[in-house]
N, C-alpha and C. Protein backbone atom coordinates (compact mmCIF):
# COMPACT_ATOMS: atom_id res chain seq x y z
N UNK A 1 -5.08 -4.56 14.77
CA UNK A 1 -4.19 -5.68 14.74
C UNK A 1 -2.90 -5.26 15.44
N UNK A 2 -2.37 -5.91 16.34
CA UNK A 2 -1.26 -5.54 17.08
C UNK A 2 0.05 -5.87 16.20
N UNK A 3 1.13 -4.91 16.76
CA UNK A 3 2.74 -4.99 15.82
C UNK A 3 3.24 -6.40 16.17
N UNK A 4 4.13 -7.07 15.18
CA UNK A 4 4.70 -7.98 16.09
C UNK A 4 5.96 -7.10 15.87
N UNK A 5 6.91 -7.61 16.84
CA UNK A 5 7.82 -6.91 17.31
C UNK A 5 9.27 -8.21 17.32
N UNK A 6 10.26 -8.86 16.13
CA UNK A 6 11.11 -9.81 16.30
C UNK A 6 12.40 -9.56 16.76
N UNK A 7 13.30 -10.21 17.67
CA UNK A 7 14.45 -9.29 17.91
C UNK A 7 15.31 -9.53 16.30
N UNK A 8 15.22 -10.86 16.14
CA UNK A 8 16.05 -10.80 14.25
C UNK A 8 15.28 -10.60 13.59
N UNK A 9 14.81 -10.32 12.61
CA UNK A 9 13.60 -10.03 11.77
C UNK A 9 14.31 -11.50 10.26
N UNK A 10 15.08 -11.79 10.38
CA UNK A 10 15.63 -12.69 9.48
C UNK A 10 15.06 -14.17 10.07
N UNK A 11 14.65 -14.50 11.24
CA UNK A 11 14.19 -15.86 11.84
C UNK A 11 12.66 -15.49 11.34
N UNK A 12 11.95 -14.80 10.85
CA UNK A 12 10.63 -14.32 10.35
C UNK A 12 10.63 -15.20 9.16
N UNK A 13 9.55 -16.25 9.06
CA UNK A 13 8.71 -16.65 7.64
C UNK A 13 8.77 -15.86 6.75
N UNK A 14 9.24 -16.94 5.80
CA UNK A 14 8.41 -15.66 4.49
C UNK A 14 7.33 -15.96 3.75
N UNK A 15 6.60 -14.83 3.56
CA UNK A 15 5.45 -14.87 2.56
C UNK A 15 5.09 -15.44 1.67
N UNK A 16 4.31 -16.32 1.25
CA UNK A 16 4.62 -17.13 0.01
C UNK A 16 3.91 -15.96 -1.13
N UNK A 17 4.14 -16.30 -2.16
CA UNK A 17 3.66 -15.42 -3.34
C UNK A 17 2.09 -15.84 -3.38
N UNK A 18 1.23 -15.14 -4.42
CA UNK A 18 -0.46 -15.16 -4.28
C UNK A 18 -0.79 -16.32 -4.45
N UNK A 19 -1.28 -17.09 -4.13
CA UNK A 19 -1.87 -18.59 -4.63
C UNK A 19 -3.44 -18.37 -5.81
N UNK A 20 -3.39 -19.53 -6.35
CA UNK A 20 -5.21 -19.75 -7.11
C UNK A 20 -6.24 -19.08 -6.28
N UNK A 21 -6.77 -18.51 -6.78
CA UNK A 21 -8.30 -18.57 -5.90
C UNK A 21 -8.55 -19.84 -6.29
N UNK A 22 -9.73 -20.30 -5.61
CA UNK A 22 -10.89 -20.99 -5.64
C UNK A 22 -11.28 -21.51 -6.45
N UNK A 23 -10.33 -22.76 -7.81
CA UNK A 23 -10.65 -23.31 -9.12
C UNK A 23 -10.77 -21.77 -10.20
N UNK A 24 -9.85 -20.55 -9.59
CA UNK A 24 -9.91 -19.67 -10.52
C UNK A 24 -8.87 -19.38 -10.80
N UNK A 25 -8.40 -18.30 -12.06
CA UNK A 25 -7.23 -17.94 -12.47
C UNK A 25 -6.30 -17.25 -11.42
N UNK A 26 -5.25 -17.41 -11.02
CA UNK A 26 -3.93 -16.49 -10.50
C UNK A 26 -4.78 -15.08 -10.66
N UNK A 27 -4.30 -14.13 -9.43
CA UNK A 27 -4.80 -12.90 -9.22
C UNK A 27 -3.27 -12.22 -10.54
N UNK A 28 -4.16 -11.19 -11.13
CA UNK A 28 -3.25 -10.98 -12.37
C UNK A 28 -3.70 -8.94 -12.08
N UNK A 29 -2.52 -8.12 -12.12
CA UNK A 29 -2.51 -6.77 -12.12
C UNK A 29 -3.54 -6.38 -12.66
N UNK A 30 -4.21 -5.56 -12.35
CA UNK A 30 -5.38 -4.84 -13.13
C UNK A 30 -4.57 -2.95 -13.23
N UNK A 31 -5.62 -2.41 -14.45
CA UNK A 31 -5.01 -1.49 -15.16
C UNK A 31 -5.26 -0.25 -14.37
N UNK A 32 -4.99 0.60 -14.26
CA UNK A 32 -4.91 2.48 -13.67
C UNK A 32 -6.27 2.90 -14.22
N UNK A 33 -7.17 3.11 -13.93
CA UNK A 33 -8.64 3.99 -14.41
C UNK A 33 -8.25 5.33 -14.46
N UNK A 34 -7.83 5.91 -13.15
CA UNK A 34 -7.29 7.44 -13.71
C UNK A 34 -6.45 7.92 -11.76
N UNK A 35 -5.89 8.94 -12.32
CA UNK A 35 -4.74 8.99 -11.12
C UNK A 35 -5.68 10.59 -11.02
N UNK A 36 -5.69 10.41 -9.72
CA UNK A 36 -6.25 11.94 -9.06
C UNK A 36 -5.32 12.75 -8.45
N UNK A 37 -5.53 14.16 -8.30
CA UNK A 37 -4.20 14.63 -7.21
C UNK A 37 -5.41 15.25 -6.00
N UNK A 38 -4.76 15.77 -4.82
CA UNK A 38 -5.65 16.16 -4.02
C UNK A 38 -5.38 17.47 -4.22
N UNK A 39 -6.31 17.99 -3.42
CA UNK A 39 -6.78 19.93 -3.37
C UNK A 39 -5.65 20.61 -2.90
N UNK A 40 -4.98 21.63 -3.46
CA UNK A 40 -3.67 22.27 -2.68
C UNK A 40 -4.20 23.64 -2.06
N UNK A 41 -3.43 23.98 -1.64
CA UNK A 41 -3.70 25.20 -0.76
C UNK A 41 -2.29 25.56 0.44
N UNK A 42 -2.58 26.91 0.88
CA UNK A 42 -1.24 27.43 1.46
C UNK A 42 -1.58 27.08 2.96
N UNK A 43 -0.47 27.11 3.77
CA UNK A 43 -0.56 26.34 5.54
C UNK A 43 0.61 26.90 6.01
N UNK A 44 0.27 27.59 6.90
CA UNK A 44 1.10 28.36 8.09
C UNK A 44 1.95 29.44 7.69
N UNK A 45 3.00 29.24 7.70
CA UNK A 45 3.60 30.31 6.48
C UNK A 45 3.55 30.74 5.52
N UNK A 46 2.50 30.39 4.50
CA UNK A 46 2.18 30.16 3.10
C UNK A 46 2.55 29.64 2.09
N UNK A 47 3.48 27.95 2.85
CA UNK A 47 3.90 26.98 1.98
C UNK A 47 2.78 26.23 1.56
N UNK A 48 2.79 26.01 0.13
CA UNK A 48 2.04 25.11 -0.61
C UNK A 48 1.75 23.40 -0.19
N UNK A 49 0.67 22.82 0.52
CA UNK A 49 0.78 21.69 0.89
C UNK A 49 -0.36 21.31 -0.09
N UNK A 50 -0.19 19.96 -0.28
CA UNK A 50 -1.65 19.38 -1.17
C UNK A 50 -2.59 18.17 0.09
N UNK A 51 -3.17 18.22 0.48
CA UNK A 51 -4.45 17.56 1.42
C UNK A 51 -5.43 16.86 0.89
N UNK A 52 -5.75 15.73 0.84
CA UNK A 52 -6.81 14.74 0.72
C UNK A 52 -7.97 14.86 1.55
């Protein structure tokens, strides 16, 4: 998908908030199942980076 690029960014639409689905309820937050971290390990000098 290409950037758009505005010279004011204030003449830009705004977003409307989520609408109904389809004769269904408002899209409503769903909950965290579980938070992962990624694999760490040392890089170049032997600073600690973490990598996915």
């Amino acid at each position: 998908m290409p950037a758009v690029t505005a010279e004011n960014p204030l003449t830009l639409p705004r977003v409307a908030a989520p609408a109904t689905r389809a004769g269904q309820e408002p899209a409503r937050p769903r909950p965290v199942l579980n938070v992962t971290t990624a694999p760490s390990g040392l890089e170049g000098e032997g600073f600690p980076v973490r990598r996915a």
